[in-house]
PDB file of N, CA and C in Angstrom:
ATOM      1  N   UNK A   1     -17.380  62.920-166.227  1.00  0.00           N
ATOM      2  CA  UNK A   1     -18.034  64.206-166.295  1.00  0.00           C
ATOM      3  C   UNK A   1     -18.188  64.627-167.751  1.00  0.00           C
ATOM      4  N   UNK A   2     -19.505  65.026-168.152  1.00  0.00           N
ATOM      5  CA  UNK A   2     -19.352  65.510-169.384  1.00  0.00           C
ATOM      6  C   UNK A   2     -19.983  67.067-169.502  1.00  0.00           C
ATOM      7  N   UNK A   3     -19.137  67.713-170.602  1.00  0.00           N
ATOM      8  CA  UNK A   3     -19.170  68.954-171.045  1.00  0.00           C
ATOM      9  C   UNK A   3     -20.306  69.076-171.944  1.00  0.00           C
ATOM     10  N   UNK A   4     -21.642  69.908-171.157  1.00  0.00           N
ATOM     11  CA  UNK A   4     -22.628  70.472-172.235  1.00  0.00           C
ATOM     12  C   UNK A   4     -22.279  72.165-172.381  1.00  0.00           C
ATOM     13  N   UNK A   5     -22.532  72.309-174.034  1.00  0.00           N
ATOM     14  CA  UNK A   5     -22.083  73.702-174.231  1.00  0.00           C
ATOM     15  C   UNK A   5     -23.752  74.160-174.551  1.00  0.00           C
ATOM     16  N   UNK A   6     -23.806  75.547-174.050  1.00  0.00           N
ATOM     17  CA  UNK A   6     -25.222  76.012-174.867  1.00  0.00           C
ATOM     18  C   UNK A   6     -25.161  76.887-175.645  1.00  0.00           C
ATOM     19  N   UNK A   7     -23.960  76.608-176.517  1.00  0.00           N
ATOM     20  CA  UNK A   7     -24.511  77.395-178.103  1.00  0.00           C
ATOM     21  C   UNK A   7     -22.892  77.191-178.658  1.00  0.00           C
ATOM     22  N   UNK A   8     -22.719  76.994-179.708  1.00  0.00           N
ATOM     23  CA  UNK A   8     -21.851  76.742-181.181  1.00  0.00           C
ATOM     24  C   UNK A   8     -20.744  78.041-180.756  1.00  0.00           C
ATOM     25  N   UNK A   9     -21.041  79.232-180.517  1.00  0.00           N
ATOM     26  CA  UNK A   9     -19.916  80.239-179.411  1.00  0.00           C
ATOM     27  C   UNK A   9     -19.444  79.650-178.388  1.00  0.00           C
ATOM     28  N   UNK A  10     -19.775  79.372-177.496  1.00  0.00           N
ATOM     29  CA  UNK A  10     -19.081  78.522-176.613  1.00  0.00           C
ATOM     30  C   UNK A  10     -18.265  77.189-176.897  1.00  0.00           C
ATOM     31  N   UNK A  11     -18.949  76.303-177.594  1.00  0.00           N
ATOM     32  CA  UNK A  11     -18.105  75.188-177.980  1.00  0.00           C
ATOM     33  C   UNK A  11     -16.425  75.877-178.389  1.00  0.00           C
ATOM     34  N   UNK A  12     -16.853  76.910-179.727  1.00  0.00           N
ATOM     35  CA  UNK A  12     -15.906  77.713-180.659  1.00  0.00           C
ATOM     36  C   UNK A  12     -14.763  77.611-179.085  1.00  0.00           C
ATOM     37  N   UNK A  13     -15.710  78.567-178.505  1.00  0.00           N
ATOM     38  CA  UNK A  13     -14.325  79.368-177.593  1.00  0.00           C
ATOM     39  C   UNK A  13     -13.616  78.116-176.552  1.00  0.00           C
ATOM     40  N   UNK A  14     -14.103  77.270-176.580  1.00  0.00           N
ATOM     41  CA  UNK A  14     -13.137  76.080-175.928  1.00  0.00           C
ATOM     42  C   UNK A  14     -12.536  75.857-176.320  1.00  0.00           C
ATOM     43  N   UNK A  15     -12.862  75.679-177.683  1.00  0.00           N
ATOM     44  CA  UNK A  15     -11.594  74.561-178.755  1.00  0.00           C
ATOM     45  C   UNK A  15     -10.837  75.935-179.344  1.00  0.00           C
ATOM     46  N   UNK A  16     -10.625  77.465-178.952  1.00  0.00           N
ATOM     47  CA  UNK A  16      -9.859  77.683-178.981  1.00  0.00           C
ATOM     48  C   UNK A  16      -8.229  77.869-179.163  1.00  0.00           C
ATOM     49  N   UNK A  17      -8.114  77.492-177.883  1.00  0.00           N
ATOM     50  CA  UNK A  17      -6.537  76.575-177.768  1.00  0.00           C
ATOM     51  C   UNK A  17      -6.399  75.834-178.903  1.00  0.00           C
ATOM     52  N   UNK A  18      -6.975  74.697-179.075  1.00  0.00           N
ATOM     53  CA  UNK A  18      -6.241  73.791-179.775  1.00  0.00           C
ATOM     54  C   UNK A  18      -6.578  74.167-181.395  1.00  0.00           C
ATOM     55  N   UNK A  19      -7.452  75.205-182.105  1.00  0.00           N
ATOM     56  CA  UNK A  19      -7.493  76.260-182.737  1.00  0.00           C
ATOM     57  C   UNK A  19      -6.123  76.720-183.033  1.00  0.00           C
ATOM     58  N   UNK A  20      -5.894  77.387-182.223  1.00  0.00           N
ATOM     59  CA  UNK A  20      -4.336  78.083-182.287  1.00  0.00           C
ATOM     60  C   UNK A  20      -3.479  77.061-182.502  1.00  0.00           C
ATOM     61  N   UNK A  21      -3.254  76.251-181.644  1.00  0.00           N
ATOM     62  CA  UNK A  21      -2.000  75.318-181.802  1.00  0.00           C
ATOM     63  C   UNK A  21      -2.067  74.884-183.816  1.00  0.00           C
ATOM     64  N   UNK A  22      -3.121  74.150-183.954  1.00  0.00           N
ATOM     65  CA  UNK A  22      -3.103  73.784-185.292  1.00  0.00           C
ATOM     66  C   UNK A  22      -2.900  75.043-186.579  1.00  0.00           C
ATOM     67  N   UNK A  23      -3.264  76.457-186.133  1.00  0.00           N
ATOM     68  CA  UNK A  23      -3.142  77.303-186.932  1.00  0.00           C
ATOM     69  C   UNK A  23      -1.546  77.490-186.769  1.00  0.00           C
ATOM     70  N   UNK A  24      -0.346  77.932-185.744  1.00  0.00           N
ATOM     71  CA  UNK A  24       0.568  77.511-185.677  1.00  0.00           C
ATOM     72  C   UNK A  24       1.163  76.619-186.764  1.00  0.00           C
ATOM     73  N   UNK A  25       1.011  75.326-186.456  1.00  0.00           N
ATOM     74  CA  UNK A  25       1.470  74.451-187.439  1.00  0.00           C
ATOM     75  C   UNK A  25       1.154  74.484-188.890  1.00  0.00           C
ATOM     76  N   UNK A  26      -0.166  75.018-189.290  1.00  0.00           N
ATOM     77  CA  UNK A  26      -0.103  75.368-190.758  1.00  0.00           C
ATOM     78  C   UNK A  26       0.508  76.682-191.316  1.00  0.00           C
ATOM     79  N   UNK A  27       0.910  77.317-190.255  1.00  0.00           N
ATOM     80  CA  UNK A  27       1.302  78.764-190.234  1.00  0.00           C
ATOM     81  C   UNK A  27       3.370  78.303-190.877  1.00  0.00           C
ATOM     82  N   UNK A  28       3.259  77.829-189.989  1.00  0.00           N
ATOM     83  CA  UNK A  28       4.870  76.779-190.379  1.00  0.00           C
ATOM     84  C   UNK A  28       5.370  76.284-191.506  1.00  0.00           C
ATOM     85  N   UNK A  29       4.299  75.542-191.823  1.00  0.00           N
ATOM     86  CA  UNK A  29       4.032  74.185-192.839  1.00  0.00           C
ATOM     87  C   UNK A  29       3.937  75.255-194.609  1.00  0.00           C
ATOM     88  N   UNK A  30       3.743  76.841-194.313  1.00  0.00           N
ATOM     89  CA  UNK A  30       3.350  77.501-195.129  1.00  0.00           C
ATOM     90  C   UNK A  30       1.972  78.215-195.775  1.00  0.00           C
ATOM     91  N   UNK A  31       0.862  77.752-194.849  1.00  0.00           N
ATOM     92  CA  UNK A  31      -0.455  77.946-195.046  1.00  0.00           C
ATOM     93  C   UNK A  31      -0.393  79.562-193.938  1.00  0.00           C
ATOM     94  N   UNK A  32       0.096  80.331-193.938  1.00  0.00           N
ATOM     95  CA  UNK A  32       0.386  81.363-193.295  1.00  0.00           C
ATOM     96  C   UNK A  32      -1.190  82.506-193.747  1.00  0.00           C
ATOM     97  N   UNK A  33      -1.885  82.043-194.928  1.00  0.00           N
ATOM     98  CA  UNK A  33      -2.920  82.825-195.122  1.00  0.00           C
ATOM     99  C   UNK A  33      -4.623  82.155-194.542  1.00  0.00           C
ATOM    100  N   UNK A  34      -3.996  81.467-193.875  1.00  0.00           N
ATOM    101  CA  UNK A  34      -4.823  80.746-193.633  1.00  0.00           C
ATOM    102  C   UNK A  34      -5.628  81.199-191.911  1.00  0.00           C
ATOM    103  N   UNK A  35      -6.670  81.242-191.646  1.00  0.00           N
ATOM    104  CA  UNK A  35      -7.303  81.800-190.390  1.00  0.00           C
ATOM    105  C   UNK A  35      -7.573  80.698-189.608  1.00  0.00           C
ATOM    106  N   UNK A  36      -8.277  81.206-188.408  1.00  0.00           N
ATOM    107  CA  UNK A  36      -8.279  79.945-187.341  1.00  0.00           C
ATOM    108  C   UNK A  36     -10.561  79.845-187.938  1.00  0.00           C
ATOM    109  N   UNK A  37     -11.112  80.344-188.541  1.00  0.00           N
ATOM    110  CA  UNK A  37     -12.331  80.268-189.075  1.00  0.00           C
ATOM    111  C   UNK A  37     -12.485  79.107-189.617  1.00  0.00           C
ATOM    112  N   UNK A  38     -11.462  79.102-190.908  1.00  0.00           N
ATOM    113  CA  UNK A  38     -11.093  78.204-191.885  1.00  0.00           C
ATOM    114  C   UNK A  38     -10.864  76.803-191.394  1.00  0.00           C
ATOM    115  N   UNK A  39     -10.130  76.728-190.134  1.00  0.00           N
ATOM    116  CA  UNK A  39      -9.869  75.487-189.472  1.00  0.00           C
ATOM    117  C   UNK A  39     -11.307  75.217-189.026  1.00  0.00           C
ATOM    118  N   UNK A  40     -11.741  75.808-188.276  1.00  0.00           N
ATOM    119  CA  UNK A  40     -13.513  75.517-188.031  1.00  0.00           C
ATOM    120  C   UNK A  40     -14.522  75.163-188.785  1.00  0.00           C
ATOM    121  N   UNK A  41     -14.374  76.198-190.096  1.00  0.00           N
ATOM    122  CA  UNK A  41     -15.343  75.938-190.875  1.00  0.00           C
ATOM    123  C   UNK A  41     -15.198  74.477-191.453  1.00  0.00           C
ATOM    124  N   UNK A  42     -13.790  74.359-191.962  1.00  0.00           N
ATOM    125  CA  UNK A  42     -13.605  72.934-192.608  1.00  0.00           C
ATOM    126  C   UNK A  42     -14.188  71.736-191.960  1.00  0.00           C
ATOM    127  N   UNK A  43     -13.872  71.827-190.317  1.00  0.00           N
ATOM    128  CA  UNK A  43     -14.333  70.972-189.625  1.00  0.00           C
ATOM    129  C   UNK A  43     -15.635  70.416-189.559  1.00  0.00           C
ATOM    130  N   UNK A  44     -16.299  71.280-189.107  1.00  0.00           N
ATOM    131  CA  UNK A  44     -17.943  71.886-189.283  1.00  0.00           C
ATOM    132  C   UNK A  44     -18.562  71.448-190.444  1.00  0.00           C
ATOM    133  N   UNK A  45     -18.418  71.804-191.918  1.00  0.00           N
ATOM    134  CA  UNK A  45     -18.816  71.339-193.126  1.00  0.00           C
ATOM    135  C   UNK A  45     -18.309  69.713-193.154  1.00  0.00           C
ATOM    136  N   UNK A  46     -17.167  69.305-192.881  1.00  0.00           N
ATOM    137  CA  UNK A  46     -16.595  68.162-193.363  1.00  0.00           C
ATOM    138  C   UNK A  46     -16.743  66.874-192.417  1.00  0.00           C
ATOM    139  N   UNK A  47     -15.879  67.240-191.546  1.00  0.00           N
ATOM    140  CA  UNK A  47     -15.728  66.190-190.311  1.00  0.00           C
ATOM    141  C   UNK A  47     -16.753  66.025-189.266  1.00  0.00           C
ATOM    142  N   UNK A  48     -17.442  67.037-188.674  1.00  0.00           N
ATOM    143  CA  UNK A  48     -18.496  67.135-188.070  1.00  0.00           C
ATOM    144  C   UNK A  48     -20.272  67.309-187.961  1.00  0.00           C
ATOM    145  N   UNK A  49     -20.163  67.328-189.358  1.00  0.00           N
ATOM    146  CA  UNK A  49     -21.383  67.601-190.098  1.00  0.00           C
ATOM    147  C   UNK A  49     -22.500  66.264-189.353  1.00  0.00           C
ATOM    148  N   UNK A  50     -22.115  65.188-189.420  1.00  0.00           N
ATOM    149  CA  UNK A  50     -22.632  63.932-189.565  1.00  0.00           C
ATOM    150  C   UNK A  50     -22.939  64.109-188.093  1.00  0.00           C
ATOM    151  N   UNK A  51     -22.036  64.311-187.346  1.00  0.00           N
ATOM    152  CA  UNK A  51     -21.284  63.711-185.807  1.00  0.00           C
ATOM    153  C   UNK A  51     -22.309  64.412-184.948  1.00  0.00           C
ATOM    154  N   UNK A  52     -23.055  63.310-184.389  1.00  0.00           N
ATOM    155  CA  UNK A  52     -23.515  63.708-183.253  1.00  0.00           C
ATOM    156  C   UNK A  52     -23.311  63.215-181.361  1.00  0.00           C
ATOM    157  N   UNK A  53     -23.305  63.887-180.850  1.00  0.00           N
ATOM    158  CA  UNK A  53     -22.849  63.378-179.410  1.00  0.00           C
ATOM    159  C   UNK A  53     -20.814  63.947-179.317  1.00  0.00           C
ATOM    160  N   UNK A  54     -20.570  64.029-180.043  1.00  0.00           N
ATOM    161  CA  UNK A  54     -18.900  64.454-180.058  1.00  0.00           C
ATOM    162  C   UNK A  54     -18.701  64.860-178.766  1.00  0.00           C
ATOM    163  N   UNK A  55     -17.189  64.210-178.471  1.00  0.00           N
ATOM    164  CA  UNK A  55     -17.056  65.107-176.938  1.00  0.00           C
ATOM    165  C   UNK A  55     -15.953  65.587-177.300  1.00  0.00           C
ATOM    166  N   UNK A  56     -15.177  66.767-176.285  1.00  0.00           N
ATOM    167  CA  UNK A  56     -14.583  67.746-176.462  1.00  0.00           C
ATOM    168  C   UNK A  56     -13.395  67.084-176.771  1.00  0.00           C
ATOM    169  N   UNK A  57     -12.702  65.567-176.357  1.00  0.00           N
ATOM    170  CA  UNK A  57     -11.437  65.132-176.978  1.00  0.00           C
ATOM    171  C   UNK A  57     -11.424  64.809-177.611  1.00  0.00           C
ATOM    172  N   UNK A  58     -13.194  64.433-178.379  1.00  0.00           N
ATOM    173  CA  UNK A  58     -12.411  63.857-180.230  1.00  0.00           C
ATOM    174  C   UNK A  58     -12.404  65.352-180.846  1.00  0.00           C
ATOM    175  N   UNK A  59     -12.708  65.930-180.764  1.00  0.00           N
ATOM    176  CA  UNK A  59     -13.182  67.230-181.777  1.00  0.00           C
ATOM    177  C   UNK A  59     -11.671  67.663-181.335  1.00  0.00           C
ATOM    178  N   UNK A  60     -10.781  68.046-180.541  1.00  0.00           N
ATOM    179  CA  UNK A  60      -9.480  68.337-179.993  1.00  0.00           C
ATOM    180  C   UNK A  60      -8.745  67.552-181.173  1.00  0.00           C
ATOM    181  N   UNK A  61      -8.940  66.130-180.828  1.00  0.00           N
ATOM    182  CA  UNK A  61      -8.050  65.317-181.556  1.00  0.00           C
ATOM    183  C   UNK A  61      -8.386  65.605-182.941  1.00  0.00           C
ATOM    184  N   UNK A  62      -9.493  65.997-183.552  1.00  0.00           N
ATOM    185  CA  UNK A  62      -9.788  66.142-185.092  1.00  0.00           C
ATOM    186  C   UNK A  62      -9.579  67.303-185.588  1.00  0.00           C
ATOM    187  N   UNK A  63      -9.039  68.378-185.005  1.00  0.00           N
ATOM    188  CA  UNK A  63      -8.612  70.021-185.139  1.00  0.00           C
ATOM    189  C   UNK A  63      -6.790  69.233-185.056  1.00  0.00           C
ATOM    190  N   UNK A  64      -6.661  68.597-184.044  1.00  0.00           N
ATOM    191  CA  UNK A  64      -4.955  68.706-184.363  1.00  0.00           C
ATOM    192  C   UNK A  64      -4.563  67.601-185.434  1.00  0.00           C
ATOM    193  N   UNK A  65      -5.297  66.582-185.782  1.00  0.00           N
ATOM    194  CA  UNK A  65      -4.963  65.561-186.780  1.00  0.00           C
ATOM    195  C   UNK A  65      -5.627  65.873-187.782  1.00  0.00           C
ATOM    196  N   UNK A  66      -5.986  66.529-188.296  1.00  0.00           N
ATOM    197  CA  UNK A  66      -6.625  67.504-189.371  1.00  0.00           C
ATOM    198  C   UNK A  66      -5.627  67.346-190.346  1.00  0.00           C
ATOM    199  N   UNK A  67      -5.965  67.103-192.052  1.00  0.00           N
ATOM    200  CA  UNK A  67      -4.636  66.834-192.912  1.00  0.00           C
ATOM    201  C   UNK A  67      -4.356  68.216-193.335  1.00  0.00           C
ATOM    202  N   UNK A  68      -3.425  69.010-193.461  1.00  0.00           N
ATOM    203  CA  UNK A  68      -2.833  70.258-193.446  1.00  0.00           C
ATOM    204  C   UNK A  68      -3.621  70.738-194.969  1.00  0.00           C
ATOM    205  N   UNK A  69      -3.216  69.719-196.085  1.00  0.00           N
ATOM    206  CA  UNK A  69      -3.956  70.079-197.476  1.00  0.00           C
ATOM    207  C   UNK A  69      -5.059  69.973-197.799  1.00  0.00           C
ATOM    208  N   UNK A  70      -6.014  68.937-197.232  1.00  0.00           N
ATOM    209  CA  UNK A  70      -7.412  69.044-197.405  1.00  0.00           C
ATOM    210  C   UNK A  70      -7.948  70.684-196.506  1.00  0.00           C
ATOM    211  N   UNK A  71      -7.305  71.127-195.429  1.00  0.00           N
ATOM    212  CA  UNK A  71      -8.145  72.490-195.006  1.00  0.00           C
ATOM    213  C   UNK A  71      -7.738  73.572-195.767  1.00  0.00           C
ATOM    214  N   UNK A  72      -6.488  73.670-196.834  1.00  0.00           N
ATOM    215  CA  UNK A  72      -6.111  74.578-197.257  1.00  0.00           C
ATOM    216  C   UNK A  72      -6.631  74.344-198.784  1.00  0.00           C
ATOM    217  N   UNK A  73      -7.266  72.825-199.169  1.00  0.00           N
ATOM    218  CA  UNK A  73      -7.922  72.926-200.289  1.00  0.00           C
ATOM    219  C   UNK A  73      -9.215  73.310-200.018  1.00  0.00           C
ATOM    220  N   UNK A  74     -10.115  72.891-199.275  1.00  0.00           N
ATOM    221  CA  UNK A  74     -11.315  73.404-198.692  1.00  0.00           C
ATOM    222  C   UNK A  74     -11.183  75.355-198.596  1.00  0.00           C
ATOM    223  N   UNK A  75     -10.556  75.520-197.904  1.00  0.00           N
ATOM    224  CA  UNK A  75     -10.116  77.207-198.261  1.00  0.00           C
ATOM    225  C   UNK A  75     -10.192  77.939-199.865  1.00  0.00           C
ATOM    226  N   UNK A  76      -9.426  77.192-200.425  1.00  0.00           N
ATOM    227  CA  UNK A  76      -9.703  77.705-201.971  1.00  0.00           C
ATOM    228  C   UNK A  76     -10.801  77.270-202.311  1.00  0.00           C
ATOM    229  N   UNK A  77     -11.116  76.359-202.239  1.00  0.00           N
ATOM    230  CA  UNK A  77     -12.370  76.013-203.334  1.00  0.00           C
ATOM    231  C   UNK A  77     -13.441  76.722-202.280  1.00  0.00           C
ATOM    232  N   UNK A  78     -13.186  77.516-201.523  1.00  0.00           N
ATOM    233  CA  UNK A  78     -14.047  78.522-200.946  1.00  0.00           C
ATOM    234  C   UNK A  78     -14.361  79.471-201.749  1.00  0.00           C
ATOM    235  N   UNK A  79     -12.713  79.952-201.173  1.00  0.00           N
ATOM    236  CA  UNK A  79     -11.986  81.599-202.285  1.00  0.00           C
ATOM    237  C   UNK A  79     -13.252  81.068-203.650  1.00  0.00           C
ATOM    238  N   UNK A  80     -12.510  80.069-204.317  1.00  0.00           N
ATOM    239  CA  UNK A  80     -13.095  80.360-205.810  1.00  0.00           C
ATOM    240  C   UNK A  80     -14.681  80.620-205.624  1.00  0.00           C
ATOM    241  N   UNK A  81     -15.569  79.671-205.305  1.00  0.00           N
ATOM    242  CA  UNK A  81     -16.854  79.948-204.866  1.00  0.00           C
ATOM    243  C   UNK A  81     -17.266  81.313-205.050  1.00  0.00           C
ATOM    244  N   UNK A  82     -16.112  81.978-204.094  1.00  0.00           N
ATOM    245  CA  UNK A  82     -16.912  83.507-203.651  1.00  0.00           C
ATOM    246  C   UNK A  82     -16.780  84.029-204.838  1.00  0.00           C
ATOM    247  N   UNK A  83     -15.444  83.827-205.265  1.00  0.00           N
ATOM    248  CA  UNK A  83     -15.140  84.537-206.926  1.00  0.00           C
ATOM    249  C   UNK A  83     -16.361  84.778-207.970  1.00  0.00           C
ATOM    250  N   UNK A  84     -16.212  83.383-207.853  1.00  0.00           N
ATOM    251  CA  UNK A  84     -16.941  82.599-209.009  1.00  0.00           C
ATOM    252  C   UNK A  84     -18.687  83.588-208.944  1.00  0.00           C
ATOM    253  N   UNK A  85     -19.331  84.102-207.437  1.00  0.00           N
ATOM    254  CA  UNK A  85     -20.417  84.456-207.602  1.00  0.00           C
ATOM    255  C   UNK A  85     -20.307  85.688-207.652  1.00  0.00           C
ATOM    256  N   UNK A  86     -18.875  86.580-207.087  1.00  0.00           N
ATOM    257  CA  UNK A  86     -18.727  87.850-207.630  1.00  0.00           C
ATOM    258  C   UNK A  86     -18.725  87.920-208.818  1.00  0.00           C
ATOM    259  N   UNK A  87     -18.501  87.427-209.538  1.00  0.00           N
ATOM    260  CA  UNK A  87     -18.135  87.551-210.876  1.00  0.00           C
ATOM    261  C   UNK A  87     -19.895  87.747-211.875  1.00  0.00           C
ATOM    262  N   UNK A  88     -20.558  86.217-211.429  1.00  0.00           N
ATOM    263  CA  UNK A  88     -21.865  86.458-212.249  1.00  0.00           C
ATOM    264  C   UNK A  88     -22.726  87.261-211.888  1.00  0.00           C
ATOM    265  N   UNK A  89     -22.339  87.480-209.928  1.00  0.00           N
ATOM    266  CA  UNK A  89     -23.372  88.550-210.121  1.00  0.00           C
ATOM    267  C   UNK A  89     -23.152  89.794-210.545  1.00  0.00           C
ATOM    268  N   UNK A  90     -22.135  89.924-211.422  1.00  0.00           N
ATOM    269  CA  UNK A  90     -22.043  91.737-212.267  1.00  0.00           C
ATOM    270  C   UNK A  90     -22.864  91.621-213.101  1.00  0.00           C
ATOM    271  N   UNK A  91     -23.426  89.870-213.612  1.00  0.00           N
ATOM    272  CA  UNK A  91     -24.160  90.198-215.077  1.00  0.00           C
ATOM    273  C   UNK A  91     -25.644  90.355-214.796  1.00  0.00           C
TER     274      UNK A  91
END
């Protein structure tokens, strides 16, 4: 049986759960500033970008085997980003 979602909200709200579980564990690990977005977004930009056809247990398995420091470096070099364009756009 396979799972069709009709729209990027729905997918989101499945992988939920396993959302949480992995935010949990970085929550532990010390990444406590870290959101369950951030786990998505990283995914989304990084791991899934390419991926087409994905079914709901690899994307499961790639939210919980996710390397703890690449999503929390992806996070900053966010942060800075945003910085970085607050900043020029004052000039």
């Amino acid at each position: 049986m396979e799972l069709e979602f009709s729209s990027v909200e729905e997918l989101y709200n499945r992988l939920k759960p396993a959302l949480r579980t992995k935010l949990s564990e970085l929550s532990e690990y010390g990444y406590g500033y870290l959101k369950i977005e951030d786990i998505w977004n990283y995914l989304k930009e990084n791991k899934w970008i390419s991926g087409h056809d994905l079914s709901l247990n690899d994307m499961v398995s790639d939210i919980l085997n996710a390397d703890n420091e690449m999503i929390d470096d992806y996070f900053k070099e966010k942060i800075n980003e945003k910085n970085r364009k607050i900043y020029f756009d004052e000039f």
